[in-house]
PDB file of N, CA and C in Angstrom:
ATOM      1  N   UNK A   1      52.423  72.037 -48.393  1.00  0.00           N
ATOM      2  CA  UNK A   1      51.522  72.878 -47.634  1.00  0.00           C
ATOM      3  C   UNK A   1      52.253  74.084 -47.025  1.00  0.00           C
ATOM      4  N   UNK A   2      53.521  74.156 -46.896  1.00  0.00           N
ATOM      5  CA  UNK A   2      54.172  74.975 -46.242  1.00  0.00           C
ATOM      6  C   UNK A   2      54.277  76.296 -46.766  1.00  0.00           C
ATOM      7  N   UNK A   3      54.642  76.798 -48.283  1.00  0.00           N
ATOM      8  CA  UNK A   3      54.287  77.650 -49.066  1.00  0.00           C
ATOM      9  C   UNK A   3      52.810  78.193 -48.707  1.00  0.00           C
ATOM     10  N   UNK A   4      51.497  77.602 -49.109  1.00  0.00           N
ATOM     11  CA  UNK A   4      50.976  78.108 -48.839  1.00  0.00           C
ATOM     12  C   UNK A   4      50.667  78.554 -47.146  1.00  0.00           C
ATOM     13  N   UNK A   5      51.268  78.407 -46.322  1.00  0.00           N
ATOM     14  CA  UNK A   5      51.062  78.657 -45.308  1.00  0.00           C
ATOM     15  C   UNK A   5      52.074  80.019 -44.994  1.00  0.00           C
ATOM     16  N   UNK A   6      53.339  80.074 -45.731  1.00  0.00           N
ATOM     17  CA  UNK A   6      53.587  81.376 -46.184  1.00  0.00           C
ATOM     18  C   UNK A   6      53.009  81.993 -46.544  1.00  0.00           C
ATOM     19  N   UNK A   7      52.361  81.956 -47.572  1.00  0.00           N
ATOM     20  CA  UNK A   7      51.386  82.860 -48.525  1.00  0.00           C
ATOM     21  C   UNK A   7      50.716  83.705 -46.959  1.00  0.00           C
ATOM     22  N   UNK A   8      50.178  82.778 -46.580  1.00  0.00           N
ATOM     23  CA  UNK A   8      48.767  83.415 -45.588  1.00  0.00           C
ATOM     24  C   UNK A   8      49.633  84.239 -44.819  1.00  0.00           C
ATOM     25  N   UNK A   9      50.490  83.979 -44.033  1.00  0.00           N
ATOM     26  CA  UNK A   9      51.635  84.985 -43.192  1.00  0.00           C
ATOM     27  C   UNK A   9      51.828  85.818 -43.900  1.00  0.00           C
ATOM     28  N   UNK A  10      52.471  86.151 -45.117  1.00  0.00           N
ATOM     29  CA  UNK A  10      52.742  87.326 -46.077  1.00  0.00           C
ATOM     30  C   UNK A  10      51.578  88.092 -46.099  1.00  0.00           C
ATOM     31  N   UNK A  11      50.451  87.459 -46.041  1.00  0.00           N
ATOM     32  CA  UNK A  11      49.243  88.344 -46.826  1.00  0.00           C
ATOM     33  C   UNK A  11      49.203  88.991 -45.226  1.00  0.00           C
ATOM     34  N   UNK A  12      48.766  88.305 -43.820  1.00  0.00           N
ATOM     35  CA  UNK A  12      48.935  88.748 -42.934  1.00  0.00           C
ATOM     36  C   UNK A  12      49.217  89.409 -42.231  1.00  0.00           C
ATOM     37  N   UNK A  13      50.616  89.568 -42.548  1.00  0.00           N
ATOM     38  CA  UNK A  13      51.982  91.193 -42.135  1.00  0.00           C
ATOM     39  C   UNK A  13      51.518  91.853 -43.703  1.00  0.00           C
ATOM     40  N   UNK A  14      51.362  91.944 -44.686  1.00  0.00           N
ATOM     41  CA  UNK A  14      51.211  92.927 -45.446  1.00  0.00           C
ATOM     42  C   UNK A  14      49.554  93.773 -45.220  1.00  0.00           C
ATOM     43  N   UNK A  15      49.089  93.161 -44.620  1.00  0.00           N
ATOM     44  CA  UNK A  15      47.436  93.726 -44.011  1.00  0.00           C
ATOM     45  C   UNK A  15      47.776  94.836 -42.943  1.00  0.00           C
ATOM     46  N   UNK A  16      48.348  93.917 -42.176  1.00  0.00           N
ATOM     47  CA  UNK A  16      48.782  95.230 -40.653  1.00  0.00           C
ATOM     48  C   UNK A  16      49.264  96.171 -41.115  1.00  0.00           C
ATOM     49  N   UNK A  17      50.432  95.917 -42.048  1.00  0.00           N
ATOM     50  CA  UNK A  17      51.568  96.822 -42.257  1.00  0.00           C
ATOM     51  C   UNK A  17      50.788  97.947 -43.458  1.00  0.00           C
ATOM     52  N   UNK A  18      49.456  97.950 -43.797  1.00  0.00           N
ATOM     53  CA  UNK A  18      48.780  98.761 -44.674  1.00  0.00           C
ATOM     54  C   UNK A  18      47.990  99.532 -43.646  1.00  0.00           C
ATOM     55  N   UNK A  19      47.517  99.022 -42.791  1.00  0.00           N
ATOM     56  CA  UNK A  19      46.558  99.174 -41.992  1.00  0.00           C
ATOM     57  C   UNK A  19      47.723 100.446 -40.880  1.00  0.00           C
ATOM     58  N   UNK A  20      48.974 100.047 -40.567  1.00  0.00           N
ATOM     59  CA  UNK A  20      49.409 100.878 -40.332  1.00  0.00           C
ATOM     60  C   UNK A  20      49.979 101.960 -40.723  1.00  0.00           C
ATOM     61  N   UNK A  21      50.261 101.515 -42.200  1.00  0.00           N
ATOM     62  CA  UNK A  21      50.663 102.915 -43.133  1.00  0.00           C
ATOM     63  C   UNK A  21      49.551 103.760 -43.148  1.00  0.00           C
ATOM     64  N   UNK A  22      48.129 103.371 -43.143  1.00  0.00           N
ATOM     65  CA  UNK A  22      47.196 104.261 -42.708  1.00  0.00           C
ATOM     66  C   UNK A  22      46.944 105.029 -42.072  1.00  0.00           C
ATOM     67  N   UNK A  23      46.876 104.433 -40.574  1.00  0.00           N
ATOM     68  CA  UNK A  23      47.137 105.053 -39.778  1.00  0.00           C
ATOM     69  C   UNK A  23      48.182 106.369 -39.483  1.00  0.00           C
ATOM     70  N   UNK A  24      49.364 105.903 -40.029  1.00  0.00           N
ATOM     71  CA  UNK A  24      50.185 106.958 -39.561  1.00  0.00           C
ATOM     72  C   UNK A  24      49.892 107.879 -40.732  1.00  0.00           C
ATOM     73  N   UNK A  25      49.317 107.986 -41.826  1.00  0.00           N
ATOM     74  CA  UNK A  25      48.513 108.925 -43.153  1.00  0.00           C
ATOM     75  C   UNK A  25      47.903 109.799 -42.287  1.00  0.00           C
ATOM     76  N   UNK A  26      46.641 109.010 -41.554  1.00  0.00           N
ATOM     77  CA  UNK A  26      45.807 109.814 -40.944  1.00  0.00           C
ATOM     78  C   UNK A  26      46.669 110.735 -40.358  1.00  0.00           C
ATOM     79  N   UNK A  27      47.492 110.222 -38.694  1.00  0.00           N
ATOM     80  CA  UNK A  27      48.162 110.561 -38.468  1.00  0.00           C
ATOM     81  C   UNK A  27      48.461 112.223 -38.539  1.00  0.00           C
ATOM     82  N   UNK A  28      49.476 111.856 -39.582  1.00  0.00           N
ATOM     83  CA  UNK A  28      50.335 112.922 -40.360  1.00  0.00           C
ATOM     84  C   UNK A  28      49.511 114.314 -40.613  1.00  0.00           C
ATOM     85  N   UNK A  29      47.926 113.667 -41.806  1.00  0.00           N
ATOM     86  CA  UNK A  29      47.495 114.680 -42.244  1.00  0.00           C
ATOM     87  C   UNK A  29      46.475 115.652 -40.917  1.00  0.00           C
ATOM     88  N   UNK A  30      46.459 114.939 -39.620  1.00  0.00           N
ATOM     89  CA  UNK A  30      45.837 115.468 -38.817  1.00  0.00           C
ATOM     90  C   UNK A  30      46.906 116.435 -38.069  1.00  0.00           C
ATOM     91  N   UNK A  31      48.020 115.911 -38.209  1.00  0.00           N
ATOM     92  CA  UNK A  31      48.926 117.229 -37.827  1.00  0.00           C
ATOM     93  C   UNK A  31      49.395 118.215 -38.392  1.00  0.00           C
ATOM     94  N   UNK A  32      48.964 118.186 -40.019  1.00  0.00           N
ATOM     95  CA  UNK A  32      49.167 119.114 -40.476  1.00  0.00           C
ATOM     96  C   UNK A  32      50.533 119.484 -41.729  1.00  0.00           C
ATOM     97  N   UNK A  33      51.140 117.814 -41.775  1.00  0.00           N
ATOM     98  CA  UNK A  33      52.407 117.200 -42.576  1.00  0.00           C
ATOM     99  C   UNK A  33      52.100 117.924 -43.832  1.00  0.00           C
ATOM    100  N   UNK A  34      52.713 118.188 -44.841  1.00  0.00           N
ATOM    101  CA  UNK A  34      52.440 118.379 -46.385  1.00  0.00           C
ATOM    102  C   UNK A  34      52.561 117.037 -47.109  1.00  0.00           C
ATOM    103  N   UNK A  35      51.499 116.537 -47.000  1.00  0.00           N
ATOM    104  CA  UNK A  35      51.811 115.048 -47.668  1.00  0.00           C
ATOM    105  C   UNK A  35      51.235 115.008 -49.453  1.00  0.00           C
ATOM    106  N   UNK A  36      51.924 114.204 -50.540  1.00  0.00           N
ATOM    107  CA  UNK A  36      50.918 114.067 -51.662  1.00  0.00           C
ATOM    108  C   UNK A  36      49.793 113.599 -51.342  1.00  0.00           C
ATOM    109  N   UNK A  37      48.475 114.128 -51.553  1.00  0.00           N
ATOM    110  CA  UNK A  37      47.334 113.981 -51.788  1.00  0.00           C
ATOM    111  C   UNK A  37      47.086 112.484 -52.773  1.00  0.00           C
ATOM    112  N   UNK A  38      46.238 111.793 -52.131  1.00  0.00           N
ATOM    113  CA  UNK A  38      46.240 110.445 -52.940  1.00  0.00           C
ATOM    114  C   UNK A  38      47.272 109.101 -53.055  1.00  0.00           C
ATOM    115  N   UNK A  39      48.598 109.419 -53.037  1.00  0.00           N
ATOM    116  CA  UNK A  39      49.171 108.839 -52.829  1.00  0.00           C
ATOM    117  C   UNK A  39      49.530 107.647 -51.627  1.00  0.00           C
ATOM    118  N   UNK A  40      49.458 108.469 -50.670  1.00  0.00           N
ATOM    119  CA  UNK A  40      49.247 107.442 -49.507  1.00  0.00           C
ATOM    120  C   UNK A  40      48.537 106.663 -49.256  1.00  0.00           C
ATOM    121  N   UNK A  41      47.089 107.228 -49.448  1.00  0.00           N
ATOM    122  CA  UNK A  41      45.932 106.623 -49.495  1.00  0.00           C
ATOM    123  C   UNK A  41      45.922 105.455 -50.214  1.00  0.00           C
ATOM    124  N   UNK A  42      45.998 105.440 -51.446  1.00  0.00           N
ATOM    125  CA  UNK A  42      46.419 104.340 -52.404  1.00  0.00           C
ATOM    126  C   UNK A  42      47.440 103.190 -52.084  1.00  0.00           C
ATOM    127  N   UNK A  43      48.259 103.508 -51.776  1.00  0.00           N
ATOM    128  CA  UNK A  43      49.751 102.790 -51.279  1.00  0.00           C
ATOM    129  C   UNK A  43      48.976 101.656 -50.162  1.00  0.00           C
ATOM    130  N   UNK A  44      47.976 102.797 -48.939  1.00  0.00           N
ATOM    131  CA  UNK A  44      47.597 101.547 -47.760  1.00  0.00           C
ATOM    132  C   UNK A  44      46.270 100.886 -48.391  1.00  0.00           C
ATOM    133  N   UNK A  45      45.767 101.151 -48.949  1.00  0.00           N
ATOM    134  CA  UNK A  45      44.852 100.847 -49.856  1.00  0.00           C
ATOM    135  C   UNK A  45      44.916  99.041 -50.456  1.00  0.00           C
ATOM    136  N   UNK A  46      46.295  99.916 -51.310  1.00  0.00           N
ATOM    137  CA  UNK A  46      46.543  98.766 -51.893  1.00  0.00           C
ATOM    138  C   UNK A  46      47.407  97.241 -50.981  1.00  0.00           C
ATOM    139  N   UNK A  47      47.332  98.189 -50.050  1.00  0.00           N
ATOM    140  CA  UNK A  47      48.778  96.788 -48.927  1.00  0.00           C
ATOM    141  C   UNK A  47      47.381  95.861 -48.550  1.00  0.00           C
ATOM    142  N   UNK A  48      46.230  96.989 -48.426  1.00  0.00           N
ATOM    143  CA  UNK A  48      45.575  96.423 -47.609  1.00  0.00           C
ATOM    144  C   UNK A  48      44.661  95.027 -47.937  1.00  0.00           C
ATOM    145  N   UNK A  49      44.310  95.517 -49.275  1.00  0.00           N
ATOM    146  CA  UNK A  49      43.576  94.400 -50.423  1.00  0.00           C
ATOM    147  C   UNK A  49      44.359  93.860 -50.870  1.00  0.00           C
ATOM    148  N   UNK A  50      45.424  93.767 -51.214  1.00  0.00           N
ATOM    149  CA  UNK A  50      46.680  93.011 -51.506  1.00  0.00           C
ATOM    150  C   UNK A  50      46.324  91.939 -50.545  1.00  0.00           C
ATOM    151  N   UNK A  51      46.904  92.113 -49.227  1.00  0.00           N
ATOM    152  CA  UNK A  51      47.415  91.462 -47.707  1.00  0.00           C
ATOM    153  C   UNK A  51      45.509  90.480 -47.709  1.00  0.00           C
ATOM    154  N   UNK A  52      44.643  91.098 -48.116  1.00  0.00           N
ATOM    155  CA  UNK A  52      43.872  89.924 -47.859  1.00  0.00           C
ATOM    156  C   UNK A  52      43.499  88.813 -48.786  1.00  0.00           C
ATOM    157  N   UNK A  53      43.578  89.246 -50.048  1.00  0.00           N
ATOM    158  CA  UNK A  53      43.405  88.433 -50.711  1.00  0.00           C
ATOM    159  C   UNK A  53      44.622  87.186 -50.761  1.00  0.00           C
ATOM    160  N   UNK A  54      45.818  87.727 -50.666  1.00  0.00           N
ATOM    161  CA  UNK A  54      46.661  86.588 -50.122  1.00  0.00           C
ATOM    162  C   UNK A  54      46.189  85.291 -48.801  1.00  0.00           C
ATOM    163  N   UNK A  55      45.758  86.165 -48.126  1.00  0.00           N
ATOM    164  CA  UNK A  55      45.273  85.922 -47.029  1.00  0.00           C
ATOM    165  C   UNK A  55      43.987  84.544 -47.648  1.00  0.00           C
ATOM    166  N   UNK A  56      43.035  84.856 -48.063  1.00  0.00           N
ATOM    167  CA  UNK A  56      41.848  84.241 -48.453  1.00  0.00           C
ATOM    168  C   UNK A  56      42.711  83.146 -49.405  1.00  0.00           C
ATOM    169  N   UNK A  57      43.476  83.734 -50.793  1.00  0.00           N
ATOM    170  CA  UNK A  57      44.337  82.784 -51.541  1.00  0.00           C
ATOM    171  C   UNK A  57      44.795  81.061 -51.083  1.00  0.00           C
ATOM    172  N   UNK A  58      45.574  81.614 -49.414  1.00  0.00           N
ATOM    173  CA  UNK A  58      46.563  80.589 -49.115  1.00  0.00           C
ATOM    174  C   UNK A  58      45.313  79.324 -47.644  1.00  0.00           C
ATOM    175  N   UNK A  59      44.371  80.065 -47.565  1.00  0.00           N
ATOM    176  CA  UNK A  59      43.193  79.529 -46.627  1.00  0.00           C
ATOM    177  C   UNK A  59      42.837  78.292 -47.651  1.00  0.00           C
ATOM    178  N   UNK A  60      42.215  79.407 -48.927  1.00  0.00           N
ATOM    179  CA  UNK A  60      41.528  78.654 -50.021  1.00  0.00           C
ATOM    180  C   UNK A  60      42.633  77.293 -50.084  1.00  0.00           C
ATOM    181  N   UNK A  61      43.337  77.340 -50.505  1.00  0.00           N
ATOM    182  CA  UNK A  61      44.865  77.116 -51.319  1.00  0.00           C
ATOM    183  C   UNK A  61      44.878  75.404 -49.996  1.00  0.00           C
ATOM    184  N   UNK A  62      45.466  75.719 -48.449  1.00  0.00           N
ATOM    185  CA  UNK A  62      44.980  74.865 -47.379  1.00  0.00           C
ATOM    186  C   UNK A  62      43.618  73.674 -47.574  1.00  0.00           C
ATOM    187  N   UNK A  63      42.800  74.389 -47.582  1.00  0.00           N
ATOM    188  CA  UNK A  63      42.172  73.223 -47.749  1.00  0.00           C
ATOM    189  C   UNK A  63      41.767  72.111 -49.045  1.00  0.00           C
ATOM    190  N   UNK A  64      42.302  72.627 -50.158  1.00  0.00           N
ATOM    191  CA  UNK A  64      41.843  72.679 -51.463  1.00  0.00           C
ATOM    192  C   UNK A  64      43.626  71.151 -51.010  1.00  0.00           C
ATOM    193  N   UNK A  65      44.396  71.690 -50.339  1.00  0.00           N
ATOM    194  CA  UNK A  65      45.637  70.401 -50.322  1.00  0.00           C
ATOM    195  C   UNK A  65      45.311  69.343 -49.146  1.00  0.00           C
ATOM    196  N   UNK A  66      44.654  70.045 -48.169  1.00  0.00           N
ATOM    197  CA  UNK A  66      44.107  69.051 -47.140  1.00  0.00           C
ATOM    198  C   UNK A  66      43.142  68.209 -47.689  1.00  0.00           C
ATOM    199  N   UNK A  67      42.273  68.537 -48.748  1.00  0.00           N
ATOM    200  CA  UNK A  67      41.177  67.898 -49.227  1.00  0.00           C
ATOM    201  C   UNK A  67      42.296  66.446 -49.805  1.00  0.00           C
ATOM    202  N   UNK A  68      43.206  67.419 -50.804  1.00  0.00           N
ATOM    203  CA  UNK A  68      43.754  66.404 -52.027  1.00  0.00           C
ATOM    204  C   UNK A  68      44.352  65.077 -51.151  1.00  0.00           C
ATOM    205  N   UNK A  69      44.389  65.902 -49.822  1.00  0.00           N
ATOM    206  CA  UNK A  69      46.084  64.501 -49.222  1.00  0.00           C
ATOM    207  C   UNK A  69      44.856  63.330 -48.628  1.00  0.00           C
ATOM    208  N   UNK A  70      43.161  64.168 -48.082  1.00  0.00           N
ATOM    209  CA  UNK A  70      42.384  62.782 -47.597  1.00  0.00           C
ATOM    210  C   UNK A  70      41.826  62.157 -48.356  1.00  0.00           C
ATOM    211  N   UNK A  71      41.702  62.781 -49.813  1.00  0.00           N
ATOM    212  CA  UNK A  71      40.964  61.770 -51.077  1.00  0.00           C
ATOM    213  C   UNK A  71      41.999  60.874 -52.137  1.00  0.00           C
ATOM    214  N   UNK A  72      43.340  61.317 -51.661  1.00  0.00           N
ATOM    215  CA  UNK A  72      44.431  60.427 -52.465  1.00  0.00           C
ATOM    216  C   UNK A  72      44.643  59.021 -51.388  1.00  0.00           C
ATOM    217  N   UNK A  73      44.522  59.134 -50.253  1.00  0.00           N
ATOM    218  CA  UNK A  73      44.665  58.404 -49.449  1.00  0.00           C
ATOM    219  C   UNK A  73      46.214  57.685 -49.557  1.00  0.00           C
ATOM    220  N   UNK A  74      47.091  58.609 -49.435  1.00  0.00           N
ATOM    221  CA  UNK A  74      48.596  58.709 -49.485  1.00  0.00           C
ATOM    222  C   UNK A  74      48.873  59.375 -48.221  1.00  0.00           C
ATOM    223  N   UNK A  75      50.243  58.683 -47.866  1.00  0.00           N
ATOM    224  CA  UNK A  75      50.630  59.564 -46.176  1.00  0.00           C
ATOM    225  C   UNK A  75      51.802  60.615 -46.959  1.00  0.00           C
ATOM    226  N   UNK A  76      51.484  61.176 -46.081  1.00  0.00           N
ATOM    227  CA  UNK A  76      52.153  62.622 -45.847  1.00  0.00           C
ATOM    228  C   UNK A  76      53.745  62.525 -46.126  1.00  0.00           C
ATOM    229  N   UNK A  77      54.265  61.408 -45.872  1.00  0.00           N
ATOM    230  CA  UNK A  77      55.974  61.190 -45.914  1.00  0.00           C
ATOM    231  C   UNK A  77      55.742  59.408 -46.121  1.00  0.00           C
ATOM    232  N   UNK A  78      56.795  59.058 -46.403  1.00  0.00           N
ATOM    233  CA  UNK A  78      57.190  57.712 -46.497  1.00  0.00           C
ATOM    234  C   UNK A  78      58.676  57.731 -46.029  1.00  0.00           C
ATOM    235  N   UNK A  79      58.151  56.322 -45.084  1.00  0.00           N
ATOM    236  CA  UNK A  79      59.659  55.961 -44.332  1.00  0.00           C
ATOM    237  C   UNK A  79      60.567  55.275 -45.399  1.00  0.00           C
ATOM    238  N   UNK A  80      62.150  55.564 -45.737  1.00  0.00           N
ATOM    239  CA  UNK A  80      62.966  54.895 -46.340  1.00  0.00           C
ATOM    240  C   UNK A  80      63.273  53.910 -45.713  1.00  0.00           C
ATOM    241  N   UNK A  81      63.666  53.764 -45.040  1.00  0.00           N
ATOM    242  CA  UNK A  81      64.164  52.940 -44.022  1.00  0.00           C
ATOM    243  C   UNK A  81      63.995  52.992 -42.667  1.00  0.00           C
ATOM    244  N   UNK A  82      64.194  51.933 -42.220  1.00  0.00           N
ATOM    245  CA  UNK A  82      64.336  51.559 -40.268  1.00  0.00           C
ATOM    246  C   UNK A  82      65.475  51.177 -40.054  1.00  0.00           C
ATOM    247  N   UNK A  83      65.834  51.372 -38.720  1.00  0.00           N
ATOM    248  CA  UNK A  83      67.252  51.040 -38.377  1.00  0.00           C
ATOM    249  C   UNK A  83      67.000  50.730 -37.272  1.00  0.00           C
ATOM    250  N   UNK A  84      67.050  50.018 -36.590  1.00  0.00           N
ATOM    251  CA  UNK A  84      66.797  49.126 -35.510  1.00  0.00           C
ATOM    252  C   UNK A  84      67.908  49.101 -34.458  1.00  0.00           C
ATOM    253  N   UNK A  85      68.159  49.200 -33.301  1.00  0.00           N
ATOM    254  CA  UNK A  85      69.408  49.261 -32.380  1.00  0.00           C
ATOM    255  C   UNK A  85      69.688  47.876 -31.595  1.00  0.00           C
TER     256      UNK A  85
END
């Protein structure tokens, strides 16, 4: 489960981090920067739909393993041993 619980964090910081490349686009072109046309746009664009579908991926992904671990009816770890004092 832990991977996918990465996944969702990755998709997470790659959302903001589009959402802020945006921002500072806007930003820029409101001050008047010479920026490529399109390019930027695209770039946060893409962080941004990227970052959620990861996002939705590793949710999906969560319960689809939470389901598997309550219908196998298997625990989560198995003890090797006890050691007794």
């Amino acid at each position: 489960m832990k991977p996918l619980e990465w996944g969702t964090y990755m998709g997470v910081f790659m959302a903001i981090g589009g959402f802020v490349f945006a921002f500072a686009t806007i930003i820029r072109k409101l001050l008047g920067a010479d920026i490529m046309l399109g390019w930027s746009s695209t770039i946060s664009i893409l962080l941004i739909v990227g970052g959620m579908i990861l996002v939705m991926l590793g949710l999906i992904g969560e319960y689809v393993g939470r389901i598997y671990i309550c219908i196998n009816n298997s625990p989560q770890y198995v003890i090797k041993e006890i050691i007794k004092k």
